[in-house]
Every structure is written in structure tokens, then in C-alpha cells.
PDB file of N, CA and C in Angstrom:
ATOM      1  N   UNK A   1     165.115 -42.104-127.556  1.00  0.00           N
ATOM      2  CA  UNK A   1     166.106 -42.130-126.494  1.00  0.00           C
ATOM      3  C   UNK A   1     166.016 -43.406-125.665  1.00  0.00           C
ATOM      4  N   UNK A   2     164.785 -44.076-125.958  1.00  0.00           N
ATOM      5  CA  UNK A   2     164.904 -45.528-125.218  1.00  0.00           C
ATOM      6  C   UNK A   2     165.886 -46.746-125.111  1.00  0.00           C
ATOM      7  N   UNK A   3     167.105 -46.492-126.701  1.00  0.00           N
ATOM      8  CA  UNK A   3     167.678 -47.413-126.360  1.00  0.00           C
ATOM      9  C   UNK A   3     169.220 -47.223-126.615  1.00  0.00           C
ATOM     10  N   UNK A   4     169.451 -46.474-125.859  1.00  0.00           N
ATOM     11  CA  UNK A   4     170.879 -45.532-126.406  1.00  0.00           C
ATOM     12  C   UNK A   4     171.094 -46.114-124.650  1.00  0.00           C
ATOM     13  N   UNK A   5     172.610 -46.657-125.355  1.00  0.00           N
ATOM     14  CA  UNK A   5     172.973 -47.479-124.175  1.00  0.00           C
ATOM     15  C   UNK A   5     174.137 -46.188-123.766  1.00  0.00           C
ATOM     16  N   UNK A   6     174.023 -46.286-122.330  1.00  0.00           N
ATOM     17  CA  UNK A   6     174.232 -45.145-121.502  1.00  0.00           C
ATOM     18  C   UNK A   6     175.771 -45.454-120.816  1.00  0.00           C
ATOM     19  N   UNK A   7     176.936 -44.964-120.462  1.00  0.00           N
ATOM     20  CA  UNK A   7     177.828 -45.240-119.040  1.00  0.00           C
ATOM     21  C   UNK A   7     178.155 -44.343-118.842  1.00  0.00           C
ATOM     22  N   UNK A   8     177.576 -44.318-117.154  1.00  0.00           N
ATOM     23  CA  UNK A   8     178.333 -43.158-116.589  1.00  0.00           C
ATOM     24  C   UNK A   8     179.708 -43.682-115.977  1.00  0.00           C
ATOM     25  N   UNK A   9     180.215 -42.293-116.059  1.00  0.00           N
ATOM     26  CA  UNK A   9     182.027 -42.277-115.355  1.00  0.00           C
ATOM     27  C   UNK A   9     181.386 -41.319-114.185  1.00  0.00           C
ATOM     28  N   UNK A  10     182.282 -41.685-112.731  1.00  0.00           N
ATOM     29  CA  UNK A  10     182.142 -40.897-111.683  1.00  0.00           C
ATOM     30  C   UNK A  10     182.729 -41.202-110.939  1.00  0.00           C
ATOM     31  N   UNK A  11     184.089 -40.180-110.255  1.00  0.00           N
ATOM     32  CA  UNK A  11     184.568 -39.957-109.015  1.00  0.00           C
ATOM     33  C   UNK A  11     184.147 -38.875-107.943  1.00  0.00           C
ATOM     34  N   UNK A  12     184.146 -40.285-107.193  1.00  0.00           N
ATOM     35  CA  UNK A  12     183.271 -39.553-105.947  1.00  0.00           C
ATOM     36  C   UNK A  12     184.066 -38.162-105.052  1.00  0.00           C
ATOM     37  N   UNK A  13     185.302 -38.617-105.066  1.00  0.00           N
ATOM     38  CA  UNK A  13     186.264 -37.424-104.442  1.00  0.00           C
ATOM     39  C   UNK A  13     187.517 -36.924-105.424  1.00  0.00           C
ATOM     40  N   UNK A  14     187.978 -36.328-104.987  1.00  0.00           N
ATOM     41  CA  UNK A  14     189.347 -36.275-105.475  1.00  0.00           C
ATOM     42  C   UNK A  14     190.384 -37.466-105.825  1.00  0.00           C
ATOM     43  N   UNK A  15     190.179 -38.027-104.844  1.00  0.00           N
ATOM     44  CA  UNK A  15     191.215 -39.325-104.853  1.00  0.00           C
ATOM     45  C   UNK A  15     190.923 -40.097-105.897  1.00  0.00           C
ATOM     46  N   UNK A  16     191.781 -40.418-106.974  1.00  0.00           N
ATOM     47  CA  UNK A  16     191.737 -41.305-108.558  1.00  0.00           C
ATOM     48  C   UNK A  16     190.881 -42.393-108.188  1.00  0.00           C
ATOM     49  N   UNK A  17     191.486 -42.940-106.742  1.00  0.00           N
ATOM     50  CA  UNK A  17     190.409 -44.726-106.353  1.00  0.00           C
ATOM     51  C   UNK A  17     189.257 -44.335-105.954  1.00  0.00           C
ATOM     52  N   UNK A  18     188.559 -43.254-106.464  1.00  0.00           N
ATOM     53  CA  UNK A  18     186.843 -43.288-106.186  1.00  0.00           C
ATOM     54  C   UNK A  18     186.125 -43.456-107.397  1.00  0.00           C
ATOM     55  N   UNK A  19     187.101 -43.559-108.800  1.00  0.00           N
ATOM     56  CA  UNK A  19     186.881 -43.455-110.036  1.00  0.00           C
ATOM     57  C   UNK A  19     185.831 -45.162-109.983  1.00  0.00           C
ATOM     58  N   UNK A  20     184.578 -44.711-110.794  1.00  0.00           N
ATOM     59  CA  UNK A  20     184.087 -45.559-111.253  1.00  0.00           C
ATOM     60  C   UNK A  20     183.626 -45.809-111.969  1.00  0.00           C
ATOM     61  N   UNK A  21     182.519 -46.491-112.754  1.00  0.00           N
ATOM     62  CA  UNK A  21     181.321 -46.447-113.837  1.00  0.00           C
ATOM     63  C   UNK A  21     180.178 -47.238-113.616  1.00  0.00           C
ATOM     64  N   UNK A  22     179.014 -46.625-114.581  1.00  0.00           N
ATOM     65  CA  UNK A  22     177.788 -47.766-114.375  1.00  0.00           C
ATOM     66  C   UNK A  22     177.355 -47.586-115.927  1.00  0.00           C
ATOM     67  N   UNK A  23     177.204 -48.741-116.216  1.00  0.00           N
ATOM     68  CA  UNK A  23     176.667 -49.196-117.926  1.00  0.00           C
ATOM     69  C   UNK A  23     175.047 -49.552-117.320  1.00  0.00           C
ATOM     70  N   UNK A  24     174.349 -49.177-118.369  1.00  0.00           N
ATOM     71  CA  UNK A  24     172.656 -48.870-118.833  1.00  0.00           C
ATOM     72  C   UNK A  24     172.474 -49.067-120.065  1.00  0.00           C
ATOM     73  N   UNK A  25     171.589 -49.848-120.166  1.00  0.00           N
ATOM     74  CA  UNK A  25     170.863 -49.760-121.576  1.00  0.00           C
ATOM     75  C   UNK A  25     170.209 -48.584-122.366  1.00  0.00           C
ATOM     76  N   UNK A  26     169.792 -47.596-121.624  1.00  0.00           N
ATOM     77  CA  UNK A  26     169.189 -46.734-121.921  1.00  0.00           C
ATOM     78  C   UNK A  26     169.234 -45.400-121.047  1.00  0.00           C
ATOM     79  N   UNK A  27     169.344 -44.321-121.546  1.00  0.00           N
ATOM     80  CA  UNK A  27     169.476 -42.917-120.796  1.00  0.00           C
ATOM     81  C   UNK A  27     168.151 -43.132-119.390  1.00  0.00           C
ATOM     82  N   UNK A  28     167.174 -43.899-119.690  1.00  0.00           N
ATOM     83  CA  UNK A  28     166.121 -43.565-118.641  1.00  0.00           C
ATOM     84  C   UNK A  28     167.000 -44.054-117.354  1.00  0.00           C
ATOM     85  N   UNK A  29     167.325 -45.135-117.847  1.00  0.00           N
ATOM     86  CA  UNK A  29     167.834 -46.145-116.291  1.00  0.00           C
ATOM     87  C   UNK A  29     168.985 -45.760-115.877  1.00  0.00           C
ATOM     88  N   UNK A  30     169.961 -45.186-116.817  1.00  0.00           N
ATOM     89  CA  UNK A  30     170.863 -43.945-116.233  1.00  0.00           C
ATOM     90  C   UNK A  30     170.620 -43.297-115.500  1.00  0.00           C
ATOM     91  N   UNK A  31     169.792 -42.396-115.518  1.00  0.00           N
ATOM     92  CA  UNK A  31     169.143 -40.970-114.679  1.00  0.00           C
ATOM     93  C   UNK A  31     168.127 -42.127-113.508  1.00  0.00           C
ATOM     94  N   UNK A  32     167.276 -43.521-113.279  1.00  0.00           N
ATOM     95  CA  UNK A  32     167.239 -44.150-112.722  1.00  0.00           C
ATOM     96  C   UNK A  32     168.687 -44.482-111.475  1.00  0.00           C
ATOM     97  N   UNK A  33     169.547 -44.918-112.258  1.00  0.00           N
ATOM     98  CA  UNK A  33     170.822 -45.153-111.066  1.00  0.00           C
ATOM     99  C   UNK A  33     171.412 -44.198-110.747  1.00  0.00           C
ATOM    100  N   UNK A  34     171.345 -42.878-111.331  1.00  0.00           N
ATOM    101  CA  UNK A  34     171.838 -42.224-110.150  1.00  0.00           C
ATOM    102  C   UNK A  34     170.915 -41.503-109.376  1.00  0.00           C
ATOM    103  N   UNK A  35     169.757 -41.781-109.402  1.00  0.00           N
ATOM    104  CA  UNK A  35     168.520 -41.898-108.344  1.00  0.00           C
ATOM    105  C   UNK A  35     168.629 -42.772-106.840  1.00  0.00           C
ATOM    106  N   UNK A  36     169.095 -44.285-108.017  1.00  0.00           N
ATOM    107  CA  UNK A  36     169.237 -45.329-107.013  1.00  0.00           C
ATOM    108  C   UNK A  36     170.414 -44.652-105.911  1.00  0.00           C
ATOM    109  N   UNK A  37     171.723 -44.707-106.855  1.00  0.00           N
ATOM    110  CA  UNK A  37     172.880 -44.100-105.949  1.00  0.00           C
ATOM    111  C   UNK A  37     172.855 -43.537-104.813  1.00  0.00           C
ATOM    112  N   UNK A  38     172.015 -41.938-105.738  1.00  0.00           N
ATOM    113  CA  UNK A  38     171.866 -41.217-104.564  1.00  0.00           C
ATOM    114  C   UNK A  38     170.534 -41.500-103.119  1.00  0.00           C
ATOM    115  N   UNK A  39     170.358 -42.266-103.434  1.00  0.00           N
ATOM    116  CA  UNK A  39     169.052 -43.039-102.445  1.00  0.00           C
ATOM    117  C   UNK A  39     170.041 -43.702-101.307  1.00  0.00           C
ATOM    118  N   UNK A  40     171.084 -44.707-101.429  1.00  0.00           N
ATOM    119  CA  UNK A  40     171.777 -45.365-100.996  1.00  0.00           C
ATOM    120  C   UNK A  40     172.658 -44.554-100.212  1.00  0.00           C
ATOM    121  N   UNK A  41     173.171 -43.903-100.641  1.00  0.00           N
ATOM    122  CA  UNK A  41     173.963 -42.265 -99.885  1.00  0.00           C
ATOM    123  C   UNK A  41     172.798 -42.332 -98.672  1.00  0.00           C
ATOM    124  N   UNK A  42     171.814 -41.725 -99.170  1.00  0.00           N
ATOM    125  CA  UNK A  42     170.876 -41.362 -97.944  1.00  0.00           C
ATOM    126  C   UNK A  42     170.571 -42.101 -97.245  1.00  0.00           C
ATOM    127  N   UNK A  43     170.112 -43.364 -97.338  1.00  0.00           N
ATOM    128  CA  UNK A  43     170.048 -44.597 -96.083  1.00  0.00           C
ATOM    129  C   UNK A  43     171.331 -45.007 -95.843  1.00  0.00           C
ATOM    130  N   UNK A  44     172.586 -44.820 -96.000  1.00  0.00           N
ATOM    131  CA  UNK A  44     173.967 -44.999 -95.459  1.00  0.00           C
ATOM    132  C   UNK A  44     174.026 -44.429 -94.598  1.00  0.00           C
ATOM    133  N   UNK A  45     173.097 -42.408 -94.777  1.00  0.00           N
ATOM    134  CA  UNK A  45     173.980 -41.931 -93.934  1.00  0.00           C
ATOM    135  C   UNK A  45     172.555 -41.625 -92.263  1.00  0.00           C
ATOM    136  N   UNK A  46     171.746 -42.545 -93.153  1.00  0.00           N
ATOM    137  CA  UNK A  46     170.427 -41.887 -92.103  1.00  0.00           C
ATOM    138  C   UNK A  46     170.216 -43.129 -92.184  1.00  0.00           C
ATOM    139  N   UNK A  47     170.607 -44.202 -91.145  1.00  0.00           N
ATOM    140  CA  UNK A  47     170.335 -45.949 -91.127  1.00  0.00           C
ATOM    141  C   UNK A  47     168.938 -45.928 -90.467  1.00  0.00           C
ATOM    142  N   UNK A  48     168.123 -45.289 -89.758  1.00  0.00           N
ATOM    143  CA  UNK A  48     167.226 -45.255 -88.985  1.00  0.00           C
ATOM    144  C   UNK A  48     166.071 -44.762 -89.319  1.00  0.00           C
ATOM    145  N   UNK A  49     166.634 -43.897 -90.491  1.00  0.00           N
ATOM    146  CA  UNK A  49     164.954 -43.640 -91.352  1.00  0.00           C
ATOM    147  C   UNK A  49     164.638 -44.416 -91.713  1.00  0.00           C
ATOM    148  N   UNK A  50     162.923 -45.183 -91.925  1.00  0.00           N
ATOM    149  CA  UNK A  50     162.850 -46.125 -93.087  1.00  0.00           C
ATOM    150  C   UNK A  50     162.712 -45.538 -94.358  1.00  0.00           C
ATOM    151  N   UNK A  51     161.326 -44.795 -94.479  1.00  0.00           N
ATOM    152  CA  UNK A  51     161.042 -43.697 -95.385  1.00  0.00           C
ATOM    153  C   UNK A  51     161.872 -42.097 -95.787  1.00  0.00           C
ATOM    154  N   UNK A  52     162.963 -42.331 -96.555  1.00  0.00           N
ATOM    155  CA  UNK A  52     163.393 -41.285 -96.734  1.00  0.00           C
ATOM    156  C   UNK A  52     162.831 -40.727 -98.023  1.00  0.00           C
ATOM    157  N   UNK A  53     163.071 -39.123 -97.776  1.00  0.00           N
ATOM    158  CA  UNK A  53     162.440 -38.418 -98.912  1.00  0.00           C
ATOM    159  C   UNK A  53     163.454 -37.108 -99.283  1.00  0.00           C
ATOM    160  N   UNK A  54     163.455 -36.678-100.775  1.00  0.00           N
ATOM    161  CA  UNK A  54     164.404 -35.600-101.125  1.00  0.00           C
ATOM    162  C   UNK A  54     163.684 -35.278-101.978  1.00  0.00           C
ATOM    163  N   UNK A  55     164.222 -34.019-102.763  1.00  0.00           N
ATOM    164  CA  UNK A  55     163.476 -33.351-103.748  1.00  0.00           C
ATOM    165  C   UNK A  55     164.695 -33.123-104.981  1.00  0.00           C
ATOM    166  N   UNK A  56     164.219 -33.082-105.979  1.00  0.00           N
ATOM    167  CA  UNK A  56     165.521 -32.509-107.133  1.00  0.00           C
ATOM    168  C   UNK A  56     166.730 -31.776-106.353  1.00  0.00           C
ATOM    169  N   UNK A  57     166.404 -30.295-105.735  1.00  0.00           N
ATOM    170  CA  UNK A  57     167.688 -30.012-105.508  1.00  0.00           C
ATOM    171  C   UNK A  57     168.549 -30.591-104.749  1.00  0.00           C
ATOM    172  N   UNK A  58     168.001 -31.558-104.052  1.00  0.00           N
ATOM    173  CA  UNK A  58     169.019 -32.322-103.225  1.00  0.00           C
ATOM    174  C   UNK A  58     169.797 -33.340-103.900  1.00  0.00           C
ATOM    175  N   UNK A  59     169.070 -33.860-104.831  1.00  0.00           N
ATOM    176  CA  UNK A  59     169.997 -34.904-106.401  1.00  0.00           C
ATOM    177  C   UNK A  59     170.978 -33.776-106.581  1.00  0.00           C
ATOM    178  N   UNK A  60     170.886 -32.584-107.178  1.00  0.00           N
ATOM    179  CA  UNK A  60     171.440 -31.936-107.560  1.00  0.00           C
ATOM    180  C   UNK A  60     172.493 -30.914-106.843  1.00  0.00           C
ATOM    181  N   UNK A  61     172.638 -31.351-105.778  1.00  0.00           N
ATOM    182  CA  UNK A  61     173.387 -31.480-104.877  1.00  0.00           C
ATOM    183  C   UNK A  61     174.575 -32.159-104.916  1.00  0.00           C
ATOM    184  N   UNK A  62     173.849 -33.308-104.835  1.00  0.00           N
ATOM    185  CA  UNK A  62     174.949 -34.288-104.642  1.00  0.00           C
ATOM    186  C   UNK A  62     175.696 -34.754-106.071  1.00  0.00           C
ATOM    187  N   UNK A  63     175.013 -34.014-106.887  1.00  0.00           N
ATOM    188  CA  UNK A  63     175.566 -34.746-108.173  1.00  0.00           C
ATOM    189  C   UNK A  63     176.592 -33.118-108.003  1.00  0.00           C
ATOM    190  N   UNK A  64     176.947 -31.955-107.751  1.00  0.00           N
ATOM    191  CA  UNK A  64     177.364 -31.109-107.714  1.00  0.00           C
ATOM    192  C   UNK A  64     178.442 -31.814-107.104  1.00  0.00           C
ATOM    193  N   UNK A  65     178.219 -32.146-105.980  1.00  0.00           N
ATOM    194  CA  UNK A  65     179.331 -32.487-105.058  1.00  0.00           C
ATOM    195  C   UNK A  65     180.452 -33.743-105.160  1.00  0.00           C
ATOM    196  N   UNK A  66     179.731 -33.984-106.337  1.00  0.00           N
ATOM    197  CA  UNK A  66     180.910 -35.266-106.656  1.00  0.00           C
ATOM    198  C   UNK A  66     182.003 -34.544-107.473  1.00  0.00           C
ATOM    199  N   UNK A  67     183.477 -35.543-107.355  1.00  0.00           N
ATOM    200  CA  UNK A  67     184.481 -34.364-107.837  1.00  0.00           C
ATOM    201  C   UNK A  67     184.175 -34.514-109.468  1.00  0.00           C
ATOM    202  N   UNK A  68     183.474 -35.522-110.066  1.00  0.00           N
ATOM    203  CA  UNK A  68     183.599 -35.507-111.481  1.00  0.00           C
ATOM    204  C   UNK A  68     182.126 -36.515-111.846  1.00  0.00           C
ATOM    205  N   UNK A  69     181.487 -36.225-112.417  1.00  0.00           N
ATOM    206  CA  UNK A  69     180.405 -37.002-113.407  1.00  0.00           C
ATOM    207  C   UNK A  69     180.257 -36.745-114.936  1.00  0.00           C
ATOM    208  N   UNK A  70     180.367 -38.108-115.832  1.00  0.00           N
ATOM    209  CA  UNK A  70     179.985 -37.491-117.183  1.00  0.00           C
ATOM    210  C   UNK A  70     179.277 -39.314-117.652  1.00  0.00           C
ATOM    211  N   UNK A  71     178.716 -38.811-118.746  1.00  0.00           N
ATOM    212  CA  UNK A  71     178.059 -39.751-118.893  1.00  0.00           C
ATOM    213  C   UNK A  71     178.472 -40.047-120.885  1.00  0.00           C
ATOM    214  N   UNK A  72     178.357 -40.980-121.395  1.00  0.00           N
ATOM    215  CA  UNK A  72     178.781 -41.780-122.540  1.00  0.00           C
ATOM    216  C   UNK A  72     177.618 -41.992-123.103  1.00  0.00           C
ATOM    217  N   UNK A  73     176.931 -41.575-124.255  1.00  0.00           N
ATOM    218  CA  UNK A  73     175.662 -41.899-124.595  1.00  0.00           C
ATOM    219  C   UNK A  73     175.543 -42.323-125.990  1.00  0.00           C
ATOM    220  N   UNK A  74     175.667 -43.599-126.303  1.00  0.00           N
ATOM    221  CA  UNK A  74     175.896 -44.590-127.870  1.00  0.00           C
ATOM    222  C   UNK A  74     174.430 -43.547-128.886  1.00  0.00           C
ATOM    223  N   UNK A  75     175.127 -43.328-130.020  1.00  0.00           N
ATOM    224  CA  UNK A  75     174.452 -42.784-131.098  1.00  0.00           C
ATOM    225  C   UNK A  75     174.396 -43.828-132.236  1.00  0.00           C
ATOM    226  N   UNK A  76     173.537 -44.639-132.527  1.00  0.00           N
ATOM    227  CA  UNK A  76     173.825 -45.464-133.600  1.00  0.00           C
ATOM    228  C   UNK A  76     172.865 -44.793-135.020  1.00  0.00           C
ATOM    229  N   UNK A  77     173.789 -44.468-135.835  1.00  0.00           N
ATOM    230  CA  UNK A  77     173.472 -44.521-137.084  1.00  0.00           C
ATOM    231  C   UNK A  77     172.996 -45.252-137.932  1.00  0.00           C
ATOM    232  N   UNK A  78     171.961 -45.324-138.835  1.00  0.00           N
ATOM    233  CA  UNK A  78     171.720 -46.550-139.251  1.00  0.00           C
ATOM    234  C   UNK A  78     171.834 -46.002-140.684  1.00  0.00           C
ATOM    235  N   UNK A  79     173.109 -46.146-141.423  1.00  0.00           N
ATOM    236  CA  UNK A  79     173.218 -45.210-142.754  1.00  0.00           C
ATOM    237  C   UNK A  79     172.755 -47.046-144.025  1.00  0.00           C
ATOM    238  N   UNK A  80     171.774 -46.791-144.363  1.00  0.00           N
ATOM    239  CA  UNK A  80     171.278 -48.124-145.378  1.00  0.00           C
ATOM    240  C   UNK A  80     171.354 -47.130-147.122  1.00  0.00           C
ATOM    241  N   UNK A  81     172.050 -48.526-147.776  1.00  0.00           N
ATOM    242  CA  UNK A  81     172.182 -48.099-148.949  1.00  0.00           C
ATOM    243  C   UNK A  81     171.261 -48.726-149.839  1.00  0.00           C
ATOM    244  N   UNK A  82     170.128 -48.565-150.826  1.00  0.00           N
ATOM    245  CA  UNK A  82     169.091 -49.381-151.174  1.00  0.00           C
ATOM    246  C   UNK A  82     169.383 -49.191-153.214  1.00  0.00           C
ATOM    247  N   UNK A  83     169.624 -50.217-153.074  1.00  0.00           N
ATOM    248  CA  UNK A  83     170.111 -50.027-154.918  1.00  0.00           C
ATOM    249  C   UNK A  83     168.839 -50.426-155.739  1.00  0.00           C
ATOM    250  N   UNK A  84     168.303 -49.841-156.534  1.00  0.00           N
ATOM    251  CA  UNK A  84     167.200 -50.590-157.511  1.00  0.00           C
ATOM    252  C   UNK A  84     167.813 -50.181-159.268  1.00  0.00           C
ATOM    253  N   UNK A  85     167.045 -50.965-159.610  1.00  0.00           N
ATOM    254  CA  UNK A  85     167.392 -51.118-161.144  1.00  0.00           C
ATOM    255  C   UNK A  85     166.468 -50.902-161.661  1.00  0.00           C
TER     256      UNK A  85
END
């Protein structure tokens, strides 16, 4: 799974212009940015914490609360044909 290049699609609200994406090389750094994301949410909305802290259900929260998330995950096949005589 290390190198299955990843994009997520995500609107943040209802409204079509919240539609966005983020391209990754790999599923890890996927599930990484929307770590980051949701990190950035939280010092947006708490400017005065330095140290903020959450736990899974609060990711899972916010990934609930978005109007749409899906993610694109490249499968490469490697079909080799080997002829001998």
C-alpha cells in the first residue's frame, strides 16, 4: 500500500464551491493530510491554543461532517508476459 497514489475529492459544505481535492503519493500521506487538514480546522478555530490535542473520534467527526469525502486509490497491475523456447 506504500505506493498507490491516492486523491482525495472533498466538499466541505453543501455549496458546489467548497468542492476540492488533494493528490498523494501514497494512501499513508492521504490519511496524513487529512490529519494535517483537520489540525488546521483546529488552530483556525482555537488561534490561542498553541498545543492542540484531539483523539480519533474527533477526526471522525469532522470527516462525518463534511458534506462529501471519497478518495481515488491507483491499482497498478503489473500483467508481464514471459515467452521461452
Amino acid at each position: 500500500m506504500a505506493n498507490r497514489h491516492t486523491i482525495i475529492l472533498m466538499q466541505a459544505s453543501p455549496n458546489r464551491a467548497t468542492r476540492t481535492f488533494m493528490d498523494f503519493e501514497s494512501i499513508t500521506q492521504a490519511m496524513g493530510g487529512i490529519c494535517a487538514l483537520y489540525e488546521r480546522k483546529l488552530k483556525e478555530l482555537n488561534p490561542a491554543i498553541r498545543n492542540l490535542s484531539y483523539d480519533i473520534v474527533d477526526l471522525y467527526n469532522f470527516i462525518d461532517g463534511l458534506a462529501d469525502m471519497s478518495a481515488l486509490v491507483s491499482l497498478s497491475l503489473s500483467l508481464s508476459l514471459s515467452l521461452k523456447s
